[in-house]
N, C-alpha and C. Protein backbone atom coordinates (compact mmCIF):
# COMPACT_ATOMS: atom_id res chain seq x y z
N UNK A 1 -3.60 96.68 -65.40
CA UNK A 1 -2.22 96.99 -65.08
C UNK A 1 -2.03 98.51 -65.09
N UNK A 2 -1.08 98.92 -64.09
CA UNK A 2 -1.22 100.19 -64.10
C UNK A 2 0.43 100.78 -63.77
N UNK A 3 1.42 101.41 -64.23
CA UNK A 3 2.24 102.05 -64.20
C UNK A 3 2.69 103.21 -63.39
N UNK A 4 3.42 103.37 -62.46
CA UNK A 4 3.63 104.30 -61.74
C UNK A 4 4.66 104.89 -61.54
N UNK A 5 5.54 106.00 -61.25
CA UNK A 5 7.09 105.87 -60.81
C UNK A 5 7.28 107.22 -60.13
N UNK A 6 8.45 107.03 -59.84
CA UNK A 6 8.83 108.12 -58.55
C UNK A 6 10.32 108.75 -58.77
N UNK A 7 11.02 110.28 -58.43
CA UNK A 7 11.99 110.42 -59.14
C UNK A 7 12.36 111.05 -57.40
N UNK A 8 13.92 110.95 -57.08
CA UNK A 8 14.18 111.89 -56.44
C UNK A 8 15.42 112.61 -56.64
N UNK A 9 15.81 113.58 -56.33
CA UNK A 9 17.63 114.22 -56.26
C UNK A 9 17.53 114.40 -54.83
N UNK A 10 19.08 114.10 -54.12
CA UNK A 10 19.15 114.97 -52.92
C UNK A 10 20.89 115.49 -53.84
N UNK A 11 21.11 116.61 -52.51
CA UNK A 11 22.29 116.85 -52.69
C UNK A 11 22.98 116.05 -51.29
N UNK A 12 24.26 115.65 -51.87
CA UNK A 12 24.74 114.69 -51.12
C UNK A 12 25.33 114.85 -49.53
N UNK A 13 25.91 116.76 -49.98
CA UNK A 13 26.26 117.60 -48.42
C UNK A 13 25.36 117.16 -47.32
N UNK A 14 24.03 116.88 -47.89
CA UNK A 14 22.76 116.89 -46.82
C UNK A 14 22.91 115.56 -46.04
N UNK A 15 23.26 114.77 -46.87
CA UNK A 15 23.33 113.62 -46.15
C UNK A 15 24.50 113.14 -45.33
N UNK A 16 25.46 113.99 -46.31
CA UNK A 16 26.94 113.95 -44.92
C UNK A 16 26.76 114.68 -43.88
N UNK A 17 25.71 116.12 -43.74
CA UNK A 17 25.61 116.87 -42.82
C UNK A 17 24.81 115.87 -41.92
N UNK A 18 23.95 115.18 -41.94
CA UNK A 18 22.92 114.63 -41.08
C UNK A 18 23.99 113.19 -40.44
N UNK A 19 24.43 112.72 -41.21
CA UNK A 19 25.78 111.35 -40.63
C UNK A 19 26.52 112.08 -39.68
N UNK A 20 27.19 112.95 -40.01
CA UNK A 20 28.21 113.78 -38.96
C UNK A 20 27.52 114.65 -37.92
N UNK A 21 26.41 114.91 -38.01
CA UNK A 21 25.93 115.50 -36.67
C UNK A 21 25.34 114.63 -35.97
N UNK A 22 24.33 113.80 -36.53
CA UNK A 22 23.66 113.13 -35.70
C UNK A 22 24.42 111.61 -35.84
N UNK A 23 24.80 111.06 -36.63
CA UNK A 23 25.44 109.86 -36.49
C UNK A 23 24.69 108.78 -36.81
N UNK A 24 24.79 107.17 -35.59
CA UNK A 24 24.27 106.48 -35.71
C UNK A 24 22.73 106.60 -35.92
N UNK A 25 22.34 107.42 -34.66
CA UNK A 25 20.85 107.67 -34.40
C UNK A 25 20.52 108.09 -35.97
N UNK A 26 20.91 109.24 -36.78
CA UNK A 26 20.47 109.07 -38.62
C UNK A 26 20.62 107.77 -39.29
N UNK A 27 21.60 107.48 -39.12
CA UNK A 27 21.84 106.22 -40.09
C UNK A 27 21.03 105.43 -39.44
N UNK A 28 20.34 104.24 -38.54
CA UNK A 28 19.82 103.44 -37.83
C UNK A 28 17.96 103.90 -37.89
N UNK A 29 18.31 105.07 -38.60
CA UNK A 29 16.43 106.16 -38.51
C UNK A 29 16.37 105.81 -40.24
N UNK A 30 16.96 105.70 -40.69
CA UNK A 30 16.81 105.73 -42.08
C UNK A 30 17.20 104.50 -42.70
N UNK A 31 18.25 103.96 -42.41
CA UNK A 31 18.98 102.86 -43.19
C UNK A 31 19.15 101.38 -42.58
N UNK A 32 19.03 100.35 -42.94
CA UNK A 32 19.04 99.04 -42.27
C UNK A 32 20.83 98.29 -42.29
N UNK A 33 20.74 97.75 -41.28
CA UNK A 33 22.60 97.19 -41.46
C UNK A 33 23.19 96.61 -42.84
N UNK A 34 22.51 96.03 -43.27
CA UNK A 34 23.23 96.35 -44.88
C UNK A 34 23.36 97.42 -45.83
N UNK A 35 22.57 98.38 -45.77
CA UNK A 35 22.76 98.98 -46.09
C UNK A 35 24.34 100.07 -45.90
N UNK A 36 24.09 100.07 -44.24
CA UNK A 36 25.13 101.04 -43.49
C UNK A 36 26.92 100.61 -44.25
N UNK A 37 26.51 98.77 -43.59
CA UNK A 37 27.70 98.19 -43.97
C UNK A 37 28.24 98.25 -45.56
N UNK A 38 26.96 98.47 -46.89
CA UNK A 38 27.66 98.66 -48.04
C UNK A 38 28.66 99.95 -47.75
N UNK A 39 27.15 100.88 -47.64
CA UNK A 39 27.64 102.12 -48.06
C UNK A 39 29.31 102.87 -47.19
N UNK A 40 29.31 102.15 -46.27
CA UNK A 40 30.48 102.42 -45.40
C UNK A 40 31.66 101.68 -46.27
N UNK A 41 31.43 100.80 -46.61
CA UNK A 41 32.13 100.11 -46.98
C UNK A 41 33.06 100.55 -48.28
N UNK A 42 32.65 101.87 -49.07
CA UNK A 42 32.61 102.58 -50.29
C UNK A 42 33.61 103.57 -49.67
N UNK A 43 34.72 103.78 -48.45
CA UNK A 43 34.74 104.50 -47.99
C UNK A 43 34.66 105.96 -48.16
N UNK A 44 35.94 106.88 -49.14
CA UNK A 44 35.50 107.93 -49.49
C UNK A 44 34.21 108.56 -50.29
N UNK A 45 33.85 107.48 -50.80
CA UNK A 45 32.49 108.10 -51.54
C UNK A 45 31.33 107.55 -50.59
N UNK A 46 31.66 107.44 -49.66
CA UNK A 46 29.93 106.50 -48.94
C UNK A 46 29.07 107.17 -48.79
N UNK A 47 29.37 108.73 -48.16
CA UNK A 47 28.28 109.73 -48.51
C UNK A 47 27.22 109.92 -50.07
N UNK A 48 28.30 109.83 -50.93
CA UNK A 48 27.25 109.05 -52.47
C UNK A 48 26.37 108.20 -52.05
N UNK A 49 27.04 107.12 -52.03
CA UNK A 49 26.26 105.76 -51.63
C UNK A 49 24.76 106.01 -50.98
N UNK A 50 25.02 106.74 -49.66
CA UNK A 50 24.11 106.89 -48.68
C UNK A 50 22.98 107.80 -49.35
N UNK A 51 23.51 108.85 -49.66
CA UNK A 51 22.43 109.36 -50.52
C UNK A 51 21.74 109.20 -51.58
N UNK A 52 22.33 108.28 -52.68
CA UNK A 52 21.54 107.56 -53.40
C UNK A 52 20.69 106.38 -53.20
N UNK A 53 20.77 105.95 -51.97
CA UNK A 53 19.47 105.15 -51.07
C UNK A 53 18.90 105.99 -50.50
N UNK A 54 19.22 107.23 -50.30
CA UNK A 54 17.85 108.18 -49.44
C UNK A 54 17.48 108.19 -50.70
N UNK A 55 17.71 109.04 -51.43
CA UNK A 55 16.86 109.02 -53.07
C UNK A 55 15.85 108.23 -53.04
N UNK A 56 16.54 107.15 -53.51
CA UNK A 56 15.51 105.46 -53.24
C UNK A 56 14.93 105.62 -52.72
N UNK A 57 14.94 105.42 -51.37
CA UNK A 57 13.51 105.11 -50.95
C UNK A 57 12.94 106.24 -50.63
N UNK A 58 13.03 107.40 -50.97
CA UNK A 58 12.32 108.93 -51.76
C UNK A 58 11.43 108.46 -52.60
N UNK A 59 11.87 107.74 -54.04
CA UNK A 59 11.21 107.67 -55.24
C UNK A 59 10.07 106.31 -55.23
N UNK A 60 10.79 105.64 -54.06
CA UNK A 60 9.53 104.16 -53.85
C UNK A 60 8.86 104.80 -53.18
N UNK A 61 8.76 105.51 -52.39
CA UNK A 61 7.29 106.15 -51.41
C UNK A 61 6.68 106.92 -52.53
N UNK A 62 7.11 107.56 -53.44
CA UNK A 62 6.14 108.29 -54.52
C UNK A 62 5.65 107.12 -55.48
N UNK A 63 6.41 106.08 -55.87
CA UNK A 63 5.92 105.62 -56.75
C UNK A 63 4.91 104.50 -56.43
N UNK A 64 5.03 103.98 -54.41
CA UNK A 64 3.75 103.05 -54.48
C UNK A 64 3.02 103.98 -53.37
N UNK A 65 3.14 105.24 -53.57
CA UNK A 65 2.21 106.02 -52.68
C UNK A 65 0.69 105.53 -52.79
N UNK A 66 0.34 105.20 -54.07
CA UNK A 66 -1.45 104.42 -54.27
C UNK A 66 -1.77 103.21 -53.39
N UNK A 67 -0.43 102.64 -52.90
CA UNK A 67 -0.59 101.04 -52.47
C UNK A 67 -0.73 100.95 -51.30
N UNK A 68 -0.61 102.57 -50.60
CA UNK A 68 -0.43 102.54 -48.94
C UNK A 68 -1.75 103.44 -48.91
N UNK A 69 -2.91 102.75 -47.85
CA UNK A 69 -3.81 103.63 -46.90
C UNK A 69 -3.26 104.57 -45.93
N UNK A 70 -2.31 104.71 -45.40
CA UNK A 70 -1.76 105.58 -44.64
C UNK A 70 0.16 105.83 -44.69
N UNK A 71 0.22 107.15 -45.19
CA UNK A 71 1.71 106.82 -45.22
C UNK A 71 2.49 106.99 -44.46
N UNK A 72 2.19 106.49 -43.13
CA UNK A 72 2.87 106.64 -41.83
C UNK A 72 2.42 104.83 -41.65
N UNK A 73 2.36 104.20 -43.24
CA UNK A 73 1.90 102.60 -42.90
C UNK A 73 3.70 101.81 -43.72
N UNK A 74 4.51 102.37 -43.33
CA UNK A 74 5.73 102.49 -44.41
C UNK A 74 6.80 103.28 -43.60
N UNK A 75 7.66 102.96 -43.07
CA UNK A 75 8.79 103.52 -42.64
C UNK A 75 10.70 103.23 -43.23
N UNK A 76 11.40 104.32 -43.23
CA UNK A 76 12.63 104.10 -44.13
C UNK A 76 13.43 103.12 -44.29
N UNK A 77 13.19 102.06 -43.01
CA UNK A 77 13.82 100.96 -42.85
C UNK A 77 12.55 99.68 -43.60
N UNK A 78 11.44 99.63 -44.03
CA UNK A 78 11.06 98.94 -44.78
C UNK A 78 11.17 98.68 -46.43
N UNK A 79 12.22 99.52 -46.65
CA UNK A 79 12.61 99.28 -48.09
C UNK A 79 13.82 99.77 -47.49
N UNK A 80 14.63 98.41 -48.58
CA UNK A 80 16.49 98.09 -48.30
C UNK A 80 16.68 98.11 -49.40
N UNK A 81 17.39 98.78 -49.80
CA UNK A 81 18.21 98.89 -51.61
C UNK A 81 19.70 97.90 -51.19
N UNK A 82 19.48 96.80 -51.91
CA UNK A 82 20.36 95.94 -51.97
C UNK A 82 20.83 95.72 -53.50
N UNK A 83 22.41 95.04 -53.72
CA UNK A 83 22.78 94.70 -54.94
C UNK A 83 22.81 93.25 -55.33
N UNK A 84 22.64 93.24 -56.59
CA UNK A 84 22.18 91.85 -56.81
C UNK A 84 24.12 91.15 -57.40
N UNK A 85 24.20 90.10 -57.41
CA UNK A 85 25.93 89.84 -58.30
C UNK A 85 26.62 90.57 -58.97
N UNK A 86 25.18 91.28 -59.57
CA UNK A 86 25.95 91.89 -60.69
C UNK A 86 26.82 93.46 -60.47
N UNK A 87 26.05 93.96 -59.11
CA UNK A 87 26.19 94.79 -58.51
C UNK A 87 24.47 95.94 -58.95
N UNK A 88 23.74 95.00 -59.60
CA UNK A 88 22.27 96.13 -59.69
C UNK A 88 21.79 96.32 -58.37
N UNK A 89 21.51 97.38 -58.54
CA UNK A 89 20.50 97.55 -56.83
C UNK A 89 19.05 97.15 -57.84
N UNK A 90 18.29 96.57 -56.07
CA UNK A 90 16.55 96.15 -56.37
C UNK A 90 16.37 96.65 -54.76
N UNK A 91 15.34 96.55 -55.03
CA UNK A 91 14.28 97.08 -53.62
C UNK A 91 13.98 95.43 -53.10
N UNK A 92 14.44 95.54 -51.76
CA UNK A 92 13.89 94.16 -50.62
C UNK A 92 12.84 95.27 -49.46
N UNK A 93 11.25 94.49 -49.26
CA UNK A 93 10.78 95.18 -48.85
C UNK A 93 10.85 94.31 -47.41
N UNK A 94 11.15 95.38 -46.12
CA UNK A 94 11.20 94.26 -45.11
C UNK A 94 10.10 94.57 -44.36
N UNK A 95 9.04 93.44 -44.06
CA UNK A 95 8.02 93.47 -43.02
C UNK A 95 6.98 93.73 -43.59
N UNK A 96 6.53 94.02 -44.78
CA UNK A 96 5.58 94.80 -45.65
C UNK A 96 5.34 93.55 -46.77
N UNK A 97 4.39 93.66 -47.05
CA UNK A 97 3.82 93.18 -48.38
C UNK A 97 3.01 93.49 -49.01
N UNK A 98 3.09 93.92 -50.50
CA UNK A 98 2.28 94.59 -51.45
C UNK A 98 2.01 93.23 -52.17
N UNK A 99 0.20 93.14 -52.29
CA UNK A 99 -0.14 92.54 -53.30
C UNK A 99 -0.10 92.65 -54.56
N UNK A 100 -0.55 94.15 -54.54
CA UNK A 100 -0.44 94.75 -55.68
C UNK A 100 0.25 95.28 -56.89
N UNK A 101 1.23 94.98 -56.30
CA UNK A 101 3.16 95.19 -56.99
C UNK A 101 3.43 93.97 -57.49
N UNK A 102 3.62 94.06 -59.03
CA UNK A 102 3.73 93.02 -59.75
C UNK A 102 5.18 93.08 -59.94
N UNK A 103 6.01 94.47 -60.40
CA UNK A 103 7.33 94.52 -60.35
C UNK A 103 7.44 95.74 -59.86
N UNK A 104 8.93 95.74 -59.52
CA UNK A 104 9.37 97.09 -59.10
C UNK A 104 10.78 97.26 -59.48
N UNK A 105 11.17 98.16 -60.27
CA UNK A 105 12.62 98.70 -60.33
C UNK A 105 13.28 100.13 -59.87
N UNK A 106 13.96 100.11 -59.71
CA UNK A 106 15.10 100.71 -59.36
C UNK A 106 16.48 101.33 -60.00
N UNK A 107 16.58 102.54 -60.42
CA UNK A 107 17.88 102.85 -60.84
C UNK A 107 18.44 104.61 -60.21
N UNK A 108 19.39 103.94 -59.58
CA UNK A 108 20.26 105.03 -58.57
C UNK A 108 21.54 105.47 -59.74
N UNK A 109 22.42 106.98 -59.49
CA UNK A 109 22.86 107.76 -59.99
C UNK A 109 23.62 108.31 -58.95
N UNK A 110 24.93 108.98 -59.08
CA UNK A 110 25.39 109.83 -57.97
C UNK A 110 26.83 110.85 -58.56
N UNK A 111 27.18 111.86 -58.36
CA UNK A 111 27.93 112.79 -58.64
C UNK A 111 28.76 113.26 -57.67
N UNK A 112 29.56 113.90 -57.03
CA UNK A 112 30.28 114.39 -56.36
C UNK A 112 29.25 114.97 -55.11
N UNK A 113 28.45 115.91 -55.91
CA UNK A 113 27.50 117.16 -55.55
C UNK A 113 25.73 116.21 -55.12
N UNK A 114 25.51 115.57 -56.15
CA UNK A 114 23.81 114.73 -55.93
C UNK A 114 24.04 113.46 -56.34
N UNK A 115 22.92 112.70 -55.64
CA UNK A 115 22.56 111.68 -55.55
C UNK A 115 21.19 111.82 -56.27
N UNK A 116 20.68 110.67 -57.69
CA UNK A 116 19.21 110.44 -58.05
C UNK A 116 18.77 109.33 -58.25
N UNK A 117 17.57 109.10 -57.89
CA UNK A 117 16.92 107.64 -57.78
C UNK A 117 15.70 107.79 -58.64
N UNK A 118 15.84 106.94 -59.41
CA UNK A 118 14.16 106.87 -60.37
C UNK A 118 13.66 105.33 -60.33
N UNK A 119 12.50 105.06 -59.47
CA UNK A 119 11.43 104.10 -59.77
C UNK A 119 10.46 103.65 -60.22
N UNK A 120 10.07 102.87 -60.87
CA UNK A 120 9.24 102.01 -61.89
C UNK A 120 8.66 100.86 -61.32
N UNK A 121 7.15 101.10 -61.28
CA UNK A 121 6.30 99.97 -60.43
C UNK A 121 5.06 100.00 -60.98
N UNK A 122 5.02 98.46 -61.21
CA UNK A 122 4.08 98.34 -62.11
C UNK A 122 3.00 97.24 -61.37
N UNK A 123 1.82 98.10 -61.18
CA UNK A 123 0.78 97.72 -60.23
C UNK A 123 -0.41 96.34 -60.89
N UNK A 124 -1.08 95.44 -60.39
CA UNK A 124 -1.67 94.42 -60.82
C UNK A 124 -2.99 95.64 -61.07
């Protein structure tokens, strides 16, 4: 068994700057329709939102960086940060399958100013 994890910060301007210039074409390059639809859904804070899933799946590409032969084998729309009832986010991996990933967690953070994501994956 082997332990791994991944940390990221963005600042959140970055991610409102990239929504408002480029738009759909960013959001649709990075994020899957549930996602869009939470984080929109958050209205004044969705820019939080949004950037604490870029985080995410920031900190899952570092933390199963060992599990991928090529990391152009992994794109932003194959990991969806979804909430569970309770409102926890978990990682749904779409199209991909790791054998080797016994668990994986997830815990997102956000401020006015940054968004941070720290992951925990714990390899067979």
């Amino acid at each position: 068994m082997k332990i791994k994890c991944g940390t990221d910060i963005i600042e959140v301007a970055r991610i409102q700057e990239s929504v408002e210039n480029l738009g759909e074409k960013f959001l649709n390059r990075v994020f899957t329709n549930n996602e869009i639809k939470y984080c929109i859904s958050k209205k004044n804070m969705q820019y939080q939102h949004f950037a604490a899933r870029f985080a995410a799946k920031e900190a899952i590409f570092k933390a199963i960086s060992d599990c991928l032969t090529n990391k152009y084998d992994i794109t932003w729309k194959n990991i969806e940060i979804v909430n569970d009832k309770k409102g926890r986010p978990y990682v749904h991996f779409i199209g991909l399958t790791f054998n080797e990933i016994q668990d994986i967690d997830i815990s997102l953070s956000h401020l006015k100013e940054y968004a941070i994501a720290t992951c925990s994956v714990i390899l067979k």
